[in-house]
C-alpha atoms as a PDB file:
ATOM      1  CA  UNK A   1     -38.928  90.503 -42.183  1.00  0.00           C
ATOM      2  CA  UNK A   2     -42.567  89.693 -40.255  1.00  0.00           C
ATOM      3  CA  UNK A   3     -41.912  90.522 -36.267  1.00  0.00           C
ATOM      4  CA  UNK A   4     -43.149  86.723 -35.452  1.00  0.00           C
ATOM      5  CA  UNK A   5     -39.823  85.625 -37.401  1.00  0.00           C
ATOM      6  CA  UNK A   6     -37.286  88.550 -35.648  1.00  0.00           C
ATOM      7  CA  UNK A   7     -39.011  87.026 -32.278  1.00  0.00           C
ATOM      8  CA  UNK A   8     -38.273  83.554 -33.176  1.00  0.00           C
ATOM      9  CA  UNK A   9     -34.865  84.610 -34.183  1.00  0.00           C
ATOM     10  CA  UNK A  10     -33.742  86.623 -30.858  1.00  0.00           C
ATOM     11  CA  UNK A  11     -34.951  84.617 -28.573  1.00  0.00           C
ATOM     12  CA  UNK A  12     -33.594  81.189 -30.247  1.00  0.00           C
ATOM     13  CA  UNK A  13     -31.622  78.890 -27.564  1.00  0.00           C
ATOM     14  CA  UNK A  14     -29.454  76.196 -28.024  1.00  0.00           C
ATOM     15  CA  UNK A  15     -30.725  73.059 -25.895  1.00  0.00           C
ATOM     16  CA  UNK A  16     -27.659  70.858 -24.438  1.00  0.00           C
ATOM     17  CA  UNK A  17     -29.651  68.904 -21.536  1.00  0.00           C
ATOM     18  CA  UNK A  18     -33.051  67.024 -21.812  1.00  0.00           C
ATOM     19  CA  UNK A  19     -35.392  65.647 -20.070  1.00  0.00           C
ATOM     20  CA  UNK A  20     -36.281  62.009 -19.683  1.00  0.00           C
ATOM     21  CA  UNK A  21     -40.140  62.197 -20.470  1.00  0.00           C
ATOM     22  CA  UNK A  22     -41.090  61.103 -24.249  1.00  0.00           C
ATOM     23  CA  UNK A  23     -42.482  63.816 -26.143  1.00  0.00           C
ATOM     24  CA  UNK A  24     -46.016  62.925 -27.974  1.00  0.00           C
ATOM     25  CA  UNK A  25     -46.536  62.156 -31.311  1.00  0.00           C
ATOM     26  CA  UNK A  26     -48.062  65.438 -32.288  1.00  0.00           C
ATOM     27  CA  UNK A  27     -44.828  67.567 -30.895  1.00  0.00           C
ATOM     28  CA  UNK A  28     -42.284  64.738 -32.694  1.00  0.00           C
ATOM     29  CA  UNK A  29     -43.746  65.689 -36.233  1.00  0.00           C
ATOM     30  CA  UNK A  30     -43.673  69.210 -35.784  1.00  0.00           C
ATOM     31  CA  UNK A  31     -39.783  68.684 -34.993  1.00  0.00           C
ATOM     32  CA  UNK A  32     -39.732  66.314 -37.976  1.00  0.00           C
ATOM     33  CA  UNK A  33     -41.581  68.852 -40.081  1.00  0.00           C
ATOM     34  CA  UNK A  34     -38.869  71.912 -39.308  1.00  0.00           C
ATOM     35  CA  UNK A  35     -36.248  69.638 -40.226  1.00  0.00           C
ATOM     36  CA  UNK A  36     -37.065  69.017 -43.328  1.00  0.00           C
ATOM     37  CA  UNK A  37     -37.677  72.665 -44.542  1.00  0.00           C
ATOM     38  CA  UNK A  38     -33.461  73.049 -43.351  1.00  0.00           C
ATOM     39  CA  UNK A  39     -31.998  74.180 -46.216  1.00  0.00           C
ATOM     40  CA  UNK A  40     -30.071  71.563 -48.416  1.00  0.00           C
ATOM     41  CA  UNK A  41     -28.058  71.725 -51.591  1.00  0.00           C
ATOM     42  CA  UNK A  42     -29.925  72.951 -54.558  1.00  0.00           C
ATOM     43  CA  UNK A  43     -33.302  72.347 -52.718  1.00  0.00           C
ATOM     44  CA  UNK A  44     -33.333  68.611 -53.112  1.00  0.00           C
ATOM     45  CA  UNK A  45     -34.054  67.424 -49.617  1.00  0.00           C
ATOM     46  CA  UNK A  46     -32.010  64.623 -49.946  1.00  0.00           C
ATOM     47  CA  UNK A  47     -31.675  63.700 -46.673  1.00  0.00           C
ATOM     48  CA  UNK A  48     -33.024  61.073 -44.131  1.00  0.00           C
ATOM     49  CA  UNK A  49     -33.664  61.441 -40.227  1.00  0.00           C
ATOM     50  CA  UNK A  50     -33.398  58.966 -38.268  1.00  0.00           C
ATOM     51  CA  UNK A  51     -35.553  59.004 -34.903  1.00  0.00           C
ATOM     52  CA  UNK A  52     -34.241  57.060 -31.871  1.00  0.00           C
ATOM     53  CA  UNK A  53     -36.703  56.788 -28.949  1.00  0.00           C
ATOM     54  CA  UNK A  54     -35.347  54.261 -27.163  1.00  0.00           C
ATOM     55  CA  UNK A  55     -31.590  54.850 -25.458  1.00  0.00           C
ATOM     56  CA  UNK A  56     -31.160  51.163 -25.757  1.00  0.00           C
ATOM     57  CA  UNK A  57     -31.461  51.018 -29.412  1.00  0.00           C
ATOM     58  CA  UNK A  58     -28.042  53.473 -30.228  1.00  0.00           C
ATOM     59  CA  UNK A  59     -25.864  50.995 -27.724  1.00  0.00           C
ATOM     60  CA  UNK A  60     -23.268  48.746 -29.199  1.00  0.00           C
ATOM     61  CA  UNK A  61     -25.107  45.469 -30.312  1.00  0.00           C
ATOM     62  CA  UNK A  62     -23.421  42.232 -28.816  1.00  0.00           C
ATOM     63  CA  UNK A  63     -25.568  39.959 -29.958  1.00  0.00           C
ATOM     64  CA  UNK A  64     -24.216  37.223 -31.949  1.00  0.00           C
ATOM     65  CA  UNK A  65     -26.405  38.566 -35.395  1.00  0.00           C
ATOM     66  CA  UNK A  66     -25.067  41.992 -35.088  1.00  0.00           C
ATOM     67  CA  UNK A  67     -21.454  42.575 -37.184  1.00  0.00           C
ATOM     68  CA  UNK A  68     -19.604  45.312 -36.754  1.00  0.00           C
ATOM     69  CA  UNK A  69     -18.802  47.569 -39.474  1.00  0.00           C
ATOM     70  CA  UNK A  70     -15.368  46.131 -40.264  1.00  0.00           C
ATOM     71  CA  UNK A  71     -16.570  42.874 -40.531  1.00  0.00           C
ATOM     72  CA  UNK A  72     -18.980  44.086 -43.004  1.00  0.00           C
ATOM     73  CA  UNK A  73     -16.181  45.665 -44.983  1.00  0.00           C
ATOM     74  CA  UNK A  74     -14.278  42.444 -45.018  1.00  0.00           C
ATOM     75  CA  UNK A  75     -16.979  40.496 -46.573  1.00  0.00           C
ATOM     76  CA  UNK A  76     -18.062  43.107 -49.121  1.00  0.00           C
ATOM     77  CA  UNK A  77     -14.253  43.571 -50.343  1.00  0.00           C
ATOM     78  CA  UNK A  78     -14.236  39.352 -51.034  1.00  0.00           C
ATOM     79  CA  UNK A  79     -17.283  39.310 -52.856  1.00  0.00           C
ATOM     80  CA  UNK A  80     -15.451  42.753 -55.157  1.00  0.00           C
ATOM     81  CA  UNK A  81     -12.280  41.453 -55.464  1.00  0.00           C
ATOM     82  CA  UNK A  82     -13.636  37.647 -56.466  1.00  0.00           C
ATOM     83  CA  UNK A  83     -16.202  39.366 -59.028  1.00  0.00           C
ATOM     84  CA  UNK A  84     -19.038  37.460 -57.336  1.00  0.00           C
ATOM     85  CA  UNK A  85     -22.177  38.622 -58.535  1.00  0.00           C
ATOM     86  CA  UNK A  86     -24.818  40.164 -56.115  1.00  0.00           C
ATOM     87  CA  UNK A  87     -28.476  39.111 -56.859  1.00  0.00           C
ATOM     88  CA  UNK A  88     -31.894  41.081 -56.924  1.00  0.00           C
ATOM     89  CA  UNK A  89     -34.558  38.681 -55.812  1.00  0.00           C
ATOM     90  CA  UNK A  90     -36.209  38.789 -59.168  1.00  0.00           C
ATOM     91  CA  UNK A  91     -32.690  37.479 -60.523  1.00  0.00           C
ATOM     92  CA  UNK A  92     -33.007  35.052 -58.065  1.00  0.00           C
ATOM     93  CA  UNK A  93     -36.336  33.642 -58.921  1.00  0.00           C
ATOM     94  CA  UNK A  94     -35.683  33.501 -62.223  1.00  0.00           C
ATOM     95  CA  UNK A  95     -32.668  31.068 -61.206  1.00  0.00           C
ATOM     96  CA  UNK A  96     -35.227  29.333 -59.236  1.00  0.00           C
ATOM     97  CA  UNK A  97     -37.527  29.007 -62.105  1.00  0.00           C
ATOM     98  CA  UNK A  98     -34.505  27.631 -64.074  1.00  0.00           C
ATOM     99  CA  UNK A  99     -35.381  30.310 -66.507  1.00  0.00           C
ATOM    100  CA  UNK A 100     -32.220  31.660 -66.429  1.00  0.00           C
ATOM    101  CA  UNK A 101     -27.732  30.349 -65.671  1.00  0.00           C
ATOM    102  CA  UNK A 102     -25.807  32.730 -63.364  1.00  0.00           C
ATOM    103  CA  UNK A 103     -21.961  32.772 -62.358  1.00  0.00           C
ATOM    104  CA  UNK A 104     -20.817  32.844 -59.142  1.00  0.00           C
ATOM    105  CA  UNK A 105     -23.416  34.575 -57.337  1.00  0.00           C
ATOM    106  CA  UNK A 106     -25.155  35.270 -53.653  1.00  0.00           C
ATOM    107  CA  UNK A 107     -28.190  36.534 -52.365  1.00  0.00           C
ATOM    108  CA  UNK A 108     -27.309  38.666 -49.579  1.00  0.00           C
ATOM    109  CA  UNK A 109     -30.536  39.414 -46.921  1.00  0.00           C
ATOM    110  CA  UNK A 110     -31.108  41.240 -43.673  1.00  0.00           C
ATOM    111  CA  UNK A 111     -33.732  40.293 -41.399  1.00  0.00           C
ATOM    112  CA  UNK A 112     -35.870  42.681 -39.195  1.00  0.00           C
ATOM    113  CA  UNK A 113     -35.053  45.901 -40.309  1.00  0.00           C
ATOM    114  CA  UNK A 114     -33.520  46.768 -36.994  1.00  0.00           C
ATOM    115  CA  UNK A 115     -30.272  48.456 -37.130  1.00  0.00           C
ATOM    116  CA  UNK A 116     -30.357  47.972 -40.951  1.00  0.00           C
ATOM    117  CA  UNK A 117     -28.720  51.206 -42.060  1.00  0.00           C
ATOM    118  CA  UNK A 118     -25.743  50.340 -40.676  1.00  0.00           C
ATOM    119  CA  UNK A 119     -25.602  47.022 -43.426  1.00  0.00           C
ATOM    120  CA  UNK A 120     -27.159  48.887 -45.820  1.00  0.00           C
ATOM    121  CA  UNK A 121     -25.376  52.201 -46.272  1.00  0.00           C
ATOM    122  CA  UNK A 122     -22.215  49.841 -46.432  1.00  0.00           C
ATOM    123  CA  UNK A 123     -23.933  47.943 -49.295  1.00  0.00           C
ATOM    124  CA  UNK A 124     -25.227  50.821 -51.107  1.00  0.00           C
ATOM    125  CA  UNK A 125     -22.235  52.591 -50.800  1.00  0.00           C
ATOM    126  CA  UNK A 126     -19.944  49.735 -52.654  1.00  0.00           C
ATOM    127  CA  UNK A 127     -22.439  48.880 -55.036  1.00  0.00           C
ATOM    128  CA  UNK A 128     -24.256  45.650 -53.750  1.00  0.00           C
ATOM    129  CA  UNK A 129     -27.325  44.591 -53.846  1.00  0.00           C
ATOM    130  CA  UNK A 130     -28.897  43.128 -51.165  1.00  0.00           C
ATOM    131  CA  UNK A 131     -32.078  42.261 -49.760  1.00  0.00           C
ATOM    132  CA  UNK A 132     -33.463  43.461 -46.218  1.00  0.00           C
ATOM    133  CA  UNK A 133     -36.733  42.071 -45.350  1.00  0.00           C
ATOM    134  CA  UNK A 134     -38.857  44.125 -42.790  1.00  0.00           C
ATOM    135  CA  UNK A 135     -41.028  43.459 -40.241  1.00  0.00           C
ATOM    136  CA  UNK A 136     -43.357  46.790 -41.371  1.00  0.00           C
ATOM    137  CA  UNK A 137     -45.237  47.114 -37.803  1.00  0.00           C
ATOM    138  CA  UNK A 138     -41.737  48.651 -36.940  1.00  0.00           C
ATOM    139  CA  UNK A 139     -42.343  51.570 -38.702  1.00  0.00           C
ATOM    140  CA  UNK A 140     -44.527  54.136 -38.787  1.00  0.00           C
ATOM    141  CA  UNK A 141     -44.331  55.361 -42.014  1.00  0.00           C
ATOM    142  CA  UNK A 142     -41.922  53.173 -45.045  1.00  0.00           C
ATOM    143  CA  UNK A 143     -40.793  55.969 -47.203  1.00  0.00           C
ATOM    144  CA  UNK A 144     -38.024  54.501 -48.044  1.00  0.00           C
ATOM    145  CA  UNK A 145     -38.273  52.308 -50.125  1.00  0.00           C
ATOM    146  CA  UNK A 146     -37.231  53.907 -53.495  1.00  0.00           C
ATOM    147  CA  UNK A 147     -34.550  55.829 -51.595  1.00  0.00           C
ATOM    148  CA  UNK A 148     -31.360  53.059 -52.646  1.00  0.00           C
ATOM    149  CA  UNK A 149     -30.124  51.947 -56.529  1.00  0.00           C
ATOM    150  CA  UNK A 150     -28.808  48.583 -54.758  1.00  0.00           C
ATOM    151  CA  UNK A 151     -31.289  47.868 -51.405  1.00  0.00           C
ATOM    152  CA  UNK A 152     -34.640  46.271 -52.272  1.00  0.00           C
ATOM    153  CA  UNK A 153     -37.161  45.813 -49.252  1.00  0.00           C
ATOM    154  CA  UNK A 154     -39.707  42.545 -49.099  1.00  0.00           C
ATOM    155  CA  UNK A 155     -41.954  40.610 -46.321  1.00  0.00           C
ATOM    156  CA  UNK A 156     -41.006  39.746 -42.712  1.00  0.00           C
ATOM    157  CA  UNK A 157     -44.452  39.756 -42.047  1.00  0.00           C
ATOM    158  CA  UNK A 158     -45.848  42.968 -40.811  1.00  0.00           C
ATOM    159  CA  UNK A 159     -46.573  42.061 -36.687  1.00  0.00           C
ATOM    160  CA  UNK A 160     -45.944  38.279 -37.002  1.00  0.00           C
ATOM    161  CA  UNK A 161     -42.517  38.674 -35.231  1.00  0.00           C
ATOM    162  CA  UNK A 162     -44.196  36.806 -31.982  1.00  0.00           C
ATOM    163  CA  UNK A 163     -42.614  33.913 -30.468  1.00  0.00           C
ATOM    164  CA  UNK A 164     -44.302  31.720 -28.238  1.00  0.00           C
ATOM    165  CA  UNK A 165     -47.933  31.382 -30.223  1.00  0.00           C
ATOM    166  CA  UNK A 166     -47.968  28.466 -31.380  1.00  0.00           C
ATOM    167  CA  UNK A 167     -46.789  24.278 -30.967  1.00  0.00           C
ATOM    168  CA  UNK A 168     -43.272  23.394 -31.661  1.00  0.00           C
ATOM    169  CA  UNK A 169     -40.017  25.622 -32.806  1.00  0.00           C
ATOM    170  CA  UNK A 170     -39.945  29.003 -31.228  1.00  0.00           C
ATOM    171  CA  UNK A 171     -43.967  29.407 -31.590  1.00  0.00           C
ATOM    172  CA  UNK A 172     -43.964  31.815 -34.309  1.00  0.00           C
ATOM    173  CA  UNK A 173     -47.387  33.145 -34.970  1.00  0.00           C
ATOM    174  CA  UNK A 174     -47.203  32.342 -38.800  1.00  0.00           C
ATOM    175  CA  UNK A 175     -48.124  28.649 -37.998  1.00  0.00           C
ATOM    176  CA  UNK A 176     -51.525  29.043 -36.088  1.00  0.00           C
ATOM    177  CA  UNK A 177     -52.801  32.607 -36.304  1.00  0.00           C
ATOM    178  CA  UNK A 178     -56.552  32.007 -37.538  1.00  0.00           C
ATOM    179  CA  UNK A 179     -56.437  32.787 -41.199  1.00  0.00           C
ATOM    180  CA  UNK A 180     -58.101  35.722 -41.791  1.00  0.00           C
ATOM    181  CA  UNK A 181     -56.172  37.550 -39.450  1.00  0.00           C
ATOM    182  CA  UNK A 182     -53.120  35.772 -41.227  1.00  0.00           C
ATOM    183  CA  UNK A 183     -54.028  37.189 -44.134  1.00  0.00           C
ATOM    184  CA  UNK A 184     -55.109  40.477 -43.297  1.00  0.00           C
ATOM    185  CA  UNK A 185     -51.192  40.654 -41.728  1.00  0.00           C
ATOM    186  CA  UNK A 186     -50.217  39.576 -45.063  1.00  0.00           C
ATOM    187  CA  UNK A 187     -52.044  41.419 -47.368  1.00  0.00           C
ATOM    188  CA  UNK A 188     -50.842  44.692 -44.885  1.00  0.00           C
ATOM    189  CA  UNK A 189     -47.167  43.821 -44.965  1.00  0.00           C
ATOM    190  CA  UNK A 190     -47.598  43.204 -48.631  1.00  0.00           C
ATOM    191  CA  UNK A 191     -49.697  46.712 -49.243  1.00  0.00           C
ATOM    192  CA  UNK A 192     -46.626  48.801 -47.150  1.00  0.00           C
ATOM    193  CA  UNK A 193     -43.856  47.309 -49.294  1.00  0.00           C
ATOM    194  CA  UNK A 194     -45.728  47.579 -52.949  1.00  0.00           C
ATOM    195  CA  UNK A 195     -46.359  44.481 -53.787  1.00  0.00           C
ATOM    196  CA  UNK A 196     -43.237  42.480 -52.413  1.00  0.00           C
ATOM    197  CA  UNK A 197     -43.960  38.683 -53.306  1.00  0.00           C
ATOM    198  CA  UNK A 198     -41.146  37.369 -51.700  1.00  0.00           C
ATOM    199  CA  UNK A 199     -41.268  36.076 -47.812  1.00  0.00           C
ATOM    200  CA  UNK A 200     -38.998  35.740 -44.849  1.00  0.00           C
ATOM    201  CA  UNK A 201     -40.655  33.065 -42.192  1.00  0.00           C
ATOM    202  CA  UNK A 202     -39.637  35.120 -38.383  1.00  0.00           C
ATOM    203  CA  UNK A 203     -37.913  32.599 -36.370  1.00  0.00           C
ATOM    204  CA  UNK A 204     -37.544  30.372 -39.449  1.00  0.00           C
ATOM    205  CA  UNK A 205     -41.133  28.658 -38.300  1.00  0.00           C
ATOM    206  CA  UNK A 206     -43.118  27.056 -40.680  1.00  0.00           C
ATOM    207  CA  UNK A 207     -45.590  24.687 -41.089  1.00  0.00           C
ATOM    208  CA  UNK A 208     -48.172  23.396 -44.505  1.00  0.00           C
ATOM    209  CA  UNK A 209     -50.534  26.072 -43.031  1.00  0.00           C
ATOM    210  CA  UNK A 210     -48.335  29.068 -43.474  1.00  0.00           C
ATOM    211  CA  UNK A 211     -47.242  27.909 -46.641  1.00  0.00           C
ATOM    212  CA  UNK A 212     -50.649  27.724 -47.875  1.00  0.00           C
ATOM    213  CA  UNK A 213     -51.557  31.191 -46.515  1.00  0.00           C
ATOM    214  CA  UNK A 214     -48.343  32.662 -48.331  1.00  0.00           C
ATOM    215  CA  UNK A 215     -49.989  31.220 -51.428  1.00  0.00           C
ATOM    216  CA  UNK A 216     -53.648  32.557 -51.034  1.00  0.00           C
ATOM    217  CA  UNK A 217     -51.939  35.950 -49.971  1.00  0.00           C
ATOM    218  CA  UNK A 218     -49.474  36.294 -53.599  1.00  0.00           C
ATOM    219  CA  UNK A 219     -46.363  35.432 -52.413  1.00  0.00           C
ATOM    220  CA  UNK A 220     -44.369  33.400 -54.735  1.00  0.00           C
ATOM    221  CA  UNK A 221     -41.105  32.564 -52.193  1.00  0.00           C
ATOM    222  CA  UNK A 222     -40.396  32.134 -48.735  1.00  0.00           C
ATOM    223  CA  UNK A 223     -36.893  31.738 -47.129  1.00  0.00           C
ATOM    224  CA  UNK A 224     -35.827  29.740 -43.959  1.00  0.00           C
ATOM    225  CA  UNK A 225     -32.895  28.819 -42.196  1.00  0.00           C
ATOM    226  CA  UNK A 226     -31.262  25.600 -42.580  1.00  0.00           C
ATOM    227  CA  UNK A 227     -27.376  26.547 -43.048  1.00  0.00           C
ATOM    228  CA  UNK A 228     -27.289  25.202 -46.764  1.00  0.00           C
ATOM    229  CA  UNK A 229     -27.103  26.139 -50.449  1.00  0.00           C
ATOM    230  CA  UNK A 230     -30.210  27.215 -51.811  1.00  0.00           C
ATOM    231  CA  UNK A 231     -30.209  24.809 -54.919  1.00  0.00           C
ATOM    232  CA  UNK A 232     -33.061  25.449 -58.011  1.00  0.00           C
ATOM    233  CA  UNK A 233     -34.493  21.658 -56.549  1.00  0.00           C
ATOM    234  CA  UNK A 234     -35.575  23.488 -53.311  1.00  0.00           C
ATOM    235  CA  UNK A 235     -39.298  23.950 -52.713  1.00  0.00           C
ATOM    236  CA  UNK A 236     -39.698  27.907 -53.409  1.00  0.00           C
ATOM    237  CA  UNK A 237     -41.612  28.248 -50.259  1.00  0.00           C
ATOM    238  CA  UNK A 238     -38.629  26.591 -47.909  1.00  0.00           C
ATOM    239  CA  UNK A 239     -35.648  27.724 -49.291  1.00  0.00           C
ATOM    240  CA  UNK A 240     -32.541  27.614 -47.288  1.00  0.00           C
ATOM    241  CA  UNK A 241     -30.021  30.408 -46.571  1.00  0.00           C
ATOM    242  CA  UNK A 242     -27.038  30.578 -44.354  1.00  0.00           C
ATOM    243  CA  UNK A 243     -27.063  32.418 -40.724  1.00  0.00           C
ATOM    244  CA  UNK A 244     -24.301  34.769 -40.983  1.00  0.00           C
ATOM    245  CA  UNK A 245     -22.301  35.192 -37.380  1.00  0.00           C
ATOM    246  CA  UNK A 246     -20.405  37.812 -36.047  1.00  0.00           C
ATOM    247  CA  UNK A 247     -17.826  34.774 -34.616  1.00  0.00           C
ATOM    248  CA  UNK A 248     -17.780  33.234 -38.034  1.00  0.00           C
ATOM    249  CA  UNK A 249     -14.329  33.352 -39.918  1.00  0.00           C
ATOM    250  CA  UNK A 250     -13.652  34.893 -43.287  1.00  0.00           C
ATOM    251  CA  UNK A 251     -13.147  31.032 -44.249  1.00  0.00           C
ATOM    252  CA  UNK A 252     -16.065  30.121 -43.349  1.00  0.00           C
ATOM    253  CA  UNK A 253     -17.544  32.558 -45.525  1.00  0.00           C
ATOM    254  CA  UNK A 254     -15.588  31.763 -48.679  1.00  0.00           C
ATOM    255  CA  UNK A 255     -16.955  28.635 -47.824  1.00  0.00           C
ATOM    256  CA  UNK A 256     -20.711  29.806 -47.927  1.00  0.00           C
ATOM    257  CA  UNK A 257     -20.254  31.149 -51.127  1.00  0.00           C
ATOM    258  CA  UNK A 258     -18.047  28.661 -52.832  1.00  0.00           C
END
């Protein structure tokens, strides 16, 4: 054994107490980097680290879009035990496109990406597809996106998230930014997700000019609010989904998907 490594070795601490100050970039990815060389079983790596910076983000989330795990539970074990099929958003558009007929089915999505591994992991772990689409500013690096058999990732825009910008709704910046910078978001969001051609408008704000950017940028859908039944008569670039609640009732969710 080199005398560096027998160093390392007898003088290794274990660190209980820490200091407030953030750390800089360059000493997070050298903690980063000796995590992944840990060994794992057979040498596959397989795992995923999650980095938390901000002490708010691990507190319990009480806002009224956050479900606890439970509740998640309860609405994957209806959709199991009542055989109702879980869509991939290419499934989807086909439906859309009237190309093909599907039995009782939903598209489940997440917005944000922000405490999504909590959904996720649930979904992934009881075999359900579902959708999450990201807001890819949020992240430094996506390399996750072939990680899950059931989780597919598509466009929240990637720093669009802005309320405020622009006339009417909640201002989302989708609705006035000038176009080139639009589409220079779009085409990036687009770029860090491999293509994704489906769209999630941030605030649900939309107007004919964001449409038409989604258009000149290669997206083929875009989903909004409007508590209703997405129906294969919608206009692909405004259709509807349901808000999901953590105070909604496990009848009101049979009766969002029928």
């Amino acid at each position: 054994m080199k005398q560096e490594a027998l160093e390392v070795l007898k003088n290794r601490r274990a660190i209980r107490s820490y200091k407030p100050e953030q750390i800089t970039d360059e000493e997070l990815n050298a903690v980063l980097e000796a995590g992944l060389y840990a060994a794992t079983g057979a040498g596959k790596q397989g795992i995923r680290i999650l980095v938390v910076q901000k002490p708010e983000d691990v507190k319990e989330c009480n806002q009224r879009i956050c479900h606890p795990k439970s509740q998640v539970l309860d609405h994957i074990n209806y959709i199991k035990d009542n055989n109702i099929l879980t869509l991939r958003m290419n499934e989807f558009e086909m439906w859309m496109d009237k190309r093909i007929n599907l039995p009782k089915s939903t598209l489940i999505t997440i917005d944000d990406g922000w405490r999504m591994y909590i959904g996720i992991d649930l979904f992934e772990e009881n075999e359900i597809n579902a959708t999450v689409f990201l807001i890819t500013s949020w992240f430094k690096e996506i390399k996750f996106l072939n990680d899950y058999k059931y989780i597919e990732f598509h466009s929240h825009g990637d720093n669009l998230h802005i309320a405020g910008k622009c006339p009417n709704g909640r201002g989302g910046l989708i609705k006035c930014l000038e176009k080139s910078k639009l589409l220079e978001d779009l085409a990036l969001s687009r770029k860090k997700l491999g293509g994704s051609t489906a769209f999630c408008y941030p605030f649900y704000d939309y107007n004919d000019y964001a449409i038409a950017a989604l258009k000149e940028a290669g997206f083929t859908m875009a989903f909004r609010g409007g508590q209703k039944k997405a129906s294969q008569n919608d206009n692909k670039y405004k259709i509807p989904r349901y808000e999901i609640f953590r105070s909604d009732t496990m009848e009101k969710i049979k009766n969002y998907i029928g």
